[in-house]
PDB file of N, CA and C in Angstrom:
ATOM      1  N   UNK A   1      65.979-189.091  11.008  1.00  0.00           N
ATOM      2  CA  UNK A   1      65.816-188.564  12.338  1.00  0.00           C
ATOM      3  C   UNK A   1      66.012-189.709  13.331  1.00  0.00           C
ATOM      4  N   UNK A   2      66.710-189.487  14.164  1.00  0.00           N
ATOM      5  CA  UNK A   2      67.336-190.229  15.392  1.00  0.00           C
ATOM      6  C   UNK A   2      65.794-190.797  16.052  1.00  0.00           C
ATOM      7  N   UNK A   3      66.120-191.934  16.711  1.00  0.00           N
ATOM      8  CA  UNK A   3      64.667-192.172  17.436  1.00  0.00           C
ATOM      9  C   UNK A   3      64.636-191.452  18.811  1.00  0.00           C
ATOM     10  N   UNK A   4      66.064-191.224  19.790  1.00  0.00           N
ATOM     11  CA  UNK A   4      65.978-190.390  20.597  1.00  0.00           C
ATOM     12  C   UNK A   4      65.311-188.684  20.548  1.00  0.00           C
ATOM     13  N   UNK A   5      65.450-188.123  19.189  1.00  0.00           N
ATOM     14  CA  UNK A   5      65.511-186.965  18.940  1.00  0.00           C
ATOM     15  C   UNK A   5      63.696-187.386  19.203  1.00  0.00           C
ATOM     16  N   UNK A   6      62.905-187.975  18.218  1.00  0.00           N
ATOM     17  CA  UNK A   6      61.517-188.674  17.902  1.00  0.00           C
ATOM     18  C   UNK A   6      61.107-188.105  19.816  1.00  0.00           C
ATOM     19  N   UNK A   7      61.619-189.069  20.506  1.00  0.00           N
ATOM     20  CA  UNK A   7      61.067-189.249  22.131  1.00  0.00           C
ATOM     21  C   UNK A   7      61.502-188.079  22.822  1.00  0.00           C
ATOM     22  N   UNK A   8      62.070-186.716  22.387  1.00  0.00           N
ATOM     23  CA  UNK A   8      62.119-186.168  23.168  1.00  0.00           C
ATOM     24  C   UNK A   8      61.254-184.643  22.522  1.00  0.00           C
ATOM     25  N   UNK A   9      60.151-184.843  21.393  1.00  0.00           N
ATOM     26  CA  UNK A   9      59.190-184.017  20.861  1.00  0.00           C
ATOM     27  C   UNK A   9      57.843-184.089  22.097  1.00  0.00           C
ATOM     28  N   UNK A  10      57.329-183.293  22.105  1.00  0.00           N
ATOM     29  CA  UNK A  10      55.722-183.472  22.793  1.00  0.00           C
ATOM     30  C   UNK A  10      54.567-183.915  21.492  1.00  0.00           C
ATOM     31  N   UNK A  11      53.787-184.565  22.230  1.00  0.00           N
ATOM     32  CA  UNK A  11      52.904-184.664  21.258  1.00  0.00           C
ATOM     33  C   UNK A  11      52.468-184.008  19.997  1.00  0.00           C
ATOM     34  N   UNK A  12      52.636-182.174  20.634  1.00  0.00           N
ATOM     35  CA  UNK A  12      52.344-181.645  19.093  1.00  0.00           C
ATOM     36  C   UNK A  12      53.175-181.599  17.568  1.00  0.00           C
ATOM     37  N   UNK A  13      54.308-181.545  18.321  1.00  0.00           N
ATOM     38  CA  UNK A  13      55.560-181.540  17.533  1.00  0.00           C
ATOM     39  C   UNK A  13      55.721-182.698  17.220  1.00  0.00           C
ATOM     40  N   UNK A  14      55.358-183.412  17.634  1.00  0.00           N
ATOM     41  CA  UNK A  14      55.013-184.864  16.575  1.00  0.00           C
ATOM     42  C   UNK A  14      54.357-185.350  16.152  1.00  0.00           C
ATOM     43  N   UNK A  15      52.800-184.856  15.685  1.00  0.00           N
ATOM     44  CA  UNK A  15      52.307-184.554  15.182  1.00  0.00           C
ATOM     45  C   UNK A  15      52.528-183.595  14.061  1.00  0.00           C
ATOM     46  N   UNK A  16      52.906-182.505  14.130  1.00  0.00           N
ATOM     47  CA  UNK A  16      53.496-181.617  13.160  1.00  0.00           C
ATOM     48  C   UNK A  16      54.644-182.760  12.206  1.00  0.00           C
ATOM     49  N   UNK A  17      55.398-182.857  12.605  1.00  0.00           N
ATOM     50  CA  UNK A  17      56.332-183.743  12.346  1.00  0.00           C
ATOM     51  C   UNK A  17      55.879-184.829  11.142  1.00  0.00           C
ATOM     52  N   UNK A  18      54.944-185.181  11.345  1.00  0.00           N
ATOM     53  CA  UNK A  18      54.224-186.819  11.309  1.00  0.00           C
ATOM     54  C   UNK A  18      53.551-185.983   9.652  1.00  0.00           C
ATOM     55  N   UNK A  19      52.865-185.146   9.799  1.00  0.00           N
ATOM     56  CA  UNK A  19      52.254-184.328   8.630  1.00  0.00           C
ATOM     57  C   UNK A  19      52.953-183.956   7.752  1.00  0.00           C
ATOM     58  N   UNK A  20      54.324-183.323   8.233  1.00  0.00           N
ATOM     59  CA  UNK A  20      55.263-182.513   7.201  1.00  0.00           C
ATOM     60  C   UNK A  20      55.524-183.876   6.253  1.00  0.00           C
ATOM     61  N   UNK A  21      56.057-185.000   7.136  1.00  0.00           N
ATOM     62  CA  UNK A  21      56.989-185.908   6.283  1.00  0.00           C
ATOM     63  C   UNK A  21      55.994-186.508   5.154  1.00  0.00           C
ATOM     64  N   UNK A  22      54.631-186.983   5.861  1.00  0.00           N
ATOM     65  CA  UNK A  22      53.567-187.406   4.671  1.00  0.00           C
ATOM     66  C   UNK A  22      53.204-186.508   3.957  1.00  0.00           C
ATOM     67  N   UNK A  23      53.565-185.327   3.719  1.00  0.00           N
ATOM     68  CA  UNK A  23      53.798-184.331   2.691  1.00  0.00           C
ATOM     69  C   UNK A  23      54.608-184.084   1.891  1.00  0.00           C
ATOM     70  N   UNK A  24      55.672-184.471   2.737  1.00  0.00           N
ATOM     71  CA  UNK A  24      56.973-184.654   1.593  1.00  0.00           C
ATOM     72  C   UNK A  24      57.194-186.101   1.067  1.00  0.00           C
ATOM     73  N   UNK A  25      56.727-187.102   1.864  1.00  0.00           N
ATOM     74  CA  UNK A  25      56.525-188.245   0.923  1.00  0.00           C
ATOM     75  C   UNK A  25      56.031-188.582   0.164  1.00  0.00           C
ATOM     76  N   UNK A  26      54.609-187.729  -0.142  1.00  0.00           N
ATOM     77  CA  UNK A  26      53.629-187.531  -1.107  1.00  0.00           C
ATOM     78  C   UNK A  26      53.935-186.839  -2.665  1.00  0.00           C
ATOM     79  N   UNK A  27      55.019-185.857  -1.861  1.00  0.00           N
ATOM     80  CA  UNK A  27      55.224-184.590  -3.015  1.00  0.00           C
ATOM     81  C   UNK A  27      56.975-185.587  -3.804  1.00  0.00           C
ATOM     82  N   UNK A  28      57.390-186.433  -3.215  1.00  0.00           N
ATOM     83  CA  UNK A  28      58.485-186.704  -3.680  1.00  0.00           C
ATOM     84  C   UNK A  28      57.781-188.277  -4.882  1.00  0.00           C
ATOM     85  N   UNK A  29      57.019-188.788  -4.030  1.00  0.00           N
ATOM     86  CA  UNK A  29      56.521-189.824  -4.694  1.00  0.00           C
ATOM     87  C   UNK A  29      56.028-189.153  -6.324  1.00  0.00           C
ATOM     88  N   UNK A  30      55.516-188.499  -5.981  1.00  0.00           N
ATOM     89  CA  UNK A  30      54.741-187.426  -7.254  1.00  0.00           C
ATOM     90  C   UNK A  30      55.680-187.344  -8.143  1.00  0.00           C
ATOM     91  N   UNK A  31      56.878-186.514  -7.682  1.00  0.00           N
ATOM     92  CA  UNK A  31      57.946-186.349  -8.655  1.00  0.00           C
ATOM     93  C   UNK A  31      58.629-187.187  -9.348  1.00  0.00           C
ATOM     94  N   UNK A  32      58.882-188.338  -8.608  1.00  0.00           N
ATOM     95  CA  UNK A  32      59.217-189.770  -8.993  1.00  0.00           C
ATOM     96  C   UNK A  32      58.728-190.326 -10.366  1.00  0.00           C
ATOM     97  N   UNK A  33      57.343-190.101  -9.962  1.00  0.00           N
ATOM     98  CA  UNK A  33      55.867-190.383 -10.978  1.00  0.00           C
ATOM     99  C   UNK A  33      56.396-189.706 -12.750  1.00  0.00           C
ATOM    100  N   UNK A  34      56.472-188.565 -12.524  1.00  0.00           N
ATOM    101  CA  UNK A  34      56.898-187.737 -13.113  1.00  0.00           C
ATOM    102  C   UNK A  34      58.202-187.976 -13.847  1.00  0.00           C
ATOM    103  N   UNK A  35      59.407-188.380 -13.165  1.00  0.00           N
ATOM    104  CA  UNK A  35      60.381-188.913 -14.074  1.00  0.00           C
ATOM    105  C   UNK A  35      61.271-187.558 -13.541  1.00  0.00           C
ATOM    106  N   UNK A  36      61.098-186.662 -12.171  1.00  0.00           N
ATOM    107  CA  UNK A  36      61.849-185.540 -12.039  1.00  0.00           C
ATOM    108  C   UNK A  36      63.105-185.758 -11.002  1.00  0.00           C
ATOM    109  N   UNK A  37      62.239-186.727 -10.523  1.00  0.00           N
ATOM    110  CA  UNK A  37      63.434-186.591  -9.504  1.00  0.00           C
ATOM    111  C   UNK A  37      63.891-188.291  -9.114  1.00  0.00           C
ATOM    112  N   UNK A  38      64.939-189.219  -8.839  1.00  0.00           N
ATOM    113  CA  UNK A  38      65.425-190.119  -8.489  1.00  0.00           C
ATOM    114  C   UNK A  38      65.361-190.057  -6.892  1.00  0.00           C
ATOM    115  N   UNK A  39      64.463-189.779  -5.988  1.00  0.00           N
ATOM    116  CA  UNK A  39      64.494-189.914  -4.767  1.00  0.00           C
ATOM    117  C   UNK A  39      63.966-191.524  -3.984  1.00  0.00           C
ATOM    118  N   UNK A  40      64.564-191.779  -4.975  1.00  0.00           N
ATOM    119  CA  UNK A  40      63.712-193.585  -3.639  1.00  0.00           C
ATOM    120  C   UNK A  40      64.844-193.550  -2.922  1.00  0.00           C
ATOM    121  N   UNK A  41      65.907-192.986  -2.224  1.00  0.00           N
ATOM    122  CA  UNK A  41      66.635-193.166  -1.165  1.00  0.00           C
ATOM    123  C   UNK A  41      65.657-192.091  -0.028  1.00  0.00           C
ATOM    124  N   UNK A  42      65.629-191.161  -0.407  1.00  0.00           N
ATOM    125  CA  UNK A  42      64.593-190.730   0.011  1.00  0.00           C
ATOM    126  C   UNK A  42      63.199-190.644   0.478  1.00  0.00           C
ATOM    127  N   UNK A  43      63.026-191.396  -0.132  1.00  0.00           N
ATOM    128  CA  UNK A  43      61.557-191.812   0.331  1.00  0.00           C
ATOM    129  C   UNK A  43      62.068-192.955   1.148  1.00  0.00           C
ATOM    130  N   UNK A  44      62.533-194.136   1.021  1.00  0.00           N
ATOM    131  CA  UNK A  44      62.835-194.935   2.237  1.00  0.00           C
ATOM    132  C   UNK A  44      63.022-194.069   3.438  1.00  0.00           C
ATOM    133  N   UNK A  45      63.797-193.330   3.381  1.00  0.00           N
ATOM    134  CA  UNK A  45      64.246-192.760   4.712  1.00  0.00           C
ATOM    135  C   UNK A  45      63.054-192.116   5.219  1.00  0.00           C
ATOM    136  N   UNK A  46      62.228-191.587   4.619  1.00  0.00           N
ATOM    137  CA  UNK A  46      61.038-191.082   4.649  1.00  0.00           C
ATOM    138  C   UNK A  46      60.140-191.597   5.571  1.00  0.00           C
ATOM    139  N   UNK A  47      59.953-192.944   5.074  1.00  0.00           N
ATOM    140  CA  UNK A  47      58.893-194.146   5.003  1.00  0.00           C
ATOM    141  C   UNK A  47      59.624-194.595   6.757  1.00  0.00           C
ATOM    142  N   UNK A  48      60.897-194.667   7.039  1.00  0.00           N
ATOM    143  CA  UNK A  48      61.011-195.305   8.256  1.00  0.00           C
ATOM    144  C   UNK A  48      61.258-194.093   9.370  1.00  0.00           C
ATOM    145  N   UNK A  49      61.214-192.900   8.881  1.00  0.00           N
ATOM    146  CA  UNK A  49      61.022-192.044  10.382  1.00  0.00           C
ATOM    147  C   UNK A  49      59.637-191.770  10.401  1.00  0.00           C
ATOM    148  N   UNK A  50      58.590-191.666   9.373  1.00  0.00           N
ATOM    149  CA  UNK A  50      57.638-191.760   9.887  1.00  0.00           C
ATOM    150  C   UNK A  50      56.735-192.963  10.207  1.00  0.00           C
ATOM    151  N   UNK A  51      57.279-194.584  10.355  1.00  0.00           N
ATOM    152  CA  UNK A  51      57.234-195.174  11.183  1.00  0.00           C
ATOM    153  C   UNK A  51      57.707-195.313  12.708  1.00  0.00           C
ATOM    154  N   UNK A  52      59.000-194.711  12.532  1.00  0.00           N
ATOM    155  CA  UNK A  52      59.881-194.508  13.978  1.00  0.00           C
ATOM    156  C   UNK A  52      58.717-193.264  14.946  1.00  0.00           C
ATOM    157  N   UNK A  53      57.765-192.078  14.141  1.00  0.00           N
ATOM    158  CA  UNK A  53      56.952-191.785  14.842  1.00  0.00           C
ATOM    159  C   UNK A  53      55.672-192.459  15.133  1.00  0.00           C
ATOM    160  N   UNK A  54      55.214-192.776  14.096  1.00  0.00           N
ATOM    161  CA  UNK A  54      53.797-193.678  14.501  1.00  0.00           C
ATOM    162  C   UNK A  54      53.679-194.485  16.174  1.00  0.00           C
ATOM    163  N   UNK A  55      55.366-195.563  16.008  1.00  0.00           N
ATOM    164  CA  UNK A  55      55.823-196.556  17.105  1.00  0.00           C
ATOM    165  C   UNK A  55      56.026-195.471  18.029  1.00  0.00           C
ATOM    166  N   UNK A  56      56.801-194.427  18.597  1.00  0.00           N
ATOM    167  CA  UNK A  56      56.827-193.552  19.549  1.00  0.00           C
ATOM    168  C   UNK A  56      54.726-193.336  19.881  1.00  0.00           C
ATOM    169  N   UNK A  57      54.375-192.774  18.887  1.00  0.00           N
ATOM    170  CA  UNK A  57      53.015-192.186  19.299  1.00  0.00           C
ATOM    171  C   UNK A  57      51.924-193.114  19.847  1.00  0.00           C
ATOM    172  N   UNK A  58      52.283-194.108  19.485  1.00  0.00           N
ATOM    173  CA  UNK A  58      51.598-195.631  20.226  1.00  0.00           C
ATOM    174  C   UNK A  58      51.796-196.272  21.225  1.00  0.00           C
ATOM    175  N   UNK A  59      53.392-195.753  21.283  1.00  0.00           N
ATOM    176  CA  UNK A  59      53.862-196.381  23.023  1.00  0.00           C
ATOM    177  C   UNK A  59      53.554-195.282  23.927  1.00  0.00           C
ATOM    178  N   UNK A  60      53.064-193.896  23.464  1.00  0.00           N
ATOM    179  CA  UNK A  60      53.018-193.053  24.547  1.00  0.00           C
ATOM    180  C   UNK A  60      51.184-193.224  24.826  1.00  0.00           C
ATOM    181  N   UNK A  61      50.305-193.937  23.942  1.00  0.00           N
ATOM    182  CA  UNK A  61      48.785-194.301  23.919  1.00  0.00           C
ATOM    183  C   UNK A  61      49.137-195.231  24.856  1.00  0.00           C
ATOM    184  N   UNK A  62      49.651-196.461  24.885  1.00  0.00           N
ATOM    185  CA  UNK A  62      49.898-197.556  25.264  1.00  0.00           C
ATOM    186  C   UNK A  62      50.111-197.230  27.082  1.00  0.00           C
ATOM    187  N   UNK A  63      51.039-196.299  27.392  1.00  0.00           N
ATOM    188  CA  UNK A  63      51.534-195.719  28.806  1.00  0.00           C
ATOM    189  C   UNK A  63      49.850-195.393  29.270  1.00  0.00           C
ATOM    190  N   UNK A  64      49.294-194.395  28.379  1.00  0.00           N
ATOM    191  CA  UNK A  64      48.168-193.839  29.066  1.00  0.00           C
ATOM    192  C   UNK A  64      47.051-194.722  29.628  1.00  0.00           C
ATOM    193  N   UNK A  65      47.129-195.878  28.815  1.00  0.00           N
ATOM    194  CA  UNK A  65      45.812-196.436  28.980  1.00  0.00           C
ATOM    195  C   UNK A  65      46.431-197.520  30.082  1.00  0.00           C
TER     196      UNK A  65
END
């Protein structure tokens, strides 16, 4: 996910956002575990859009205060 796409969600939707992916990073890691699935390209990509939200959701804390 684009970081522009990231900055132009509202808070909830990125939030939503932020949940789905640590769900699917969870559920892919699992599978991994398992021997089902070869997703570590996946999970990287994973791992850095839901950093690319964390950094959005901190600079918009950061504005408020």
């Amino acid at each position: 996910m684009k970081s522009q796409k990231i900055r132009d969600l509202d808070d909830q939707e990125l939030e939503s956002q932020l949940k789905d992916m640590r769900e699917q990073t969870f559920r892919l890691r699992f599978q991994m575990s398992m021997g089902q699935s070869d997703g570590l390209k996946k999970v990287r990509h994973m791992r850095k859009d839901i950093a690319r939200i964390l950094t959005v959701r901190r600079e918009r804390q950061a504005k408020t205060e």
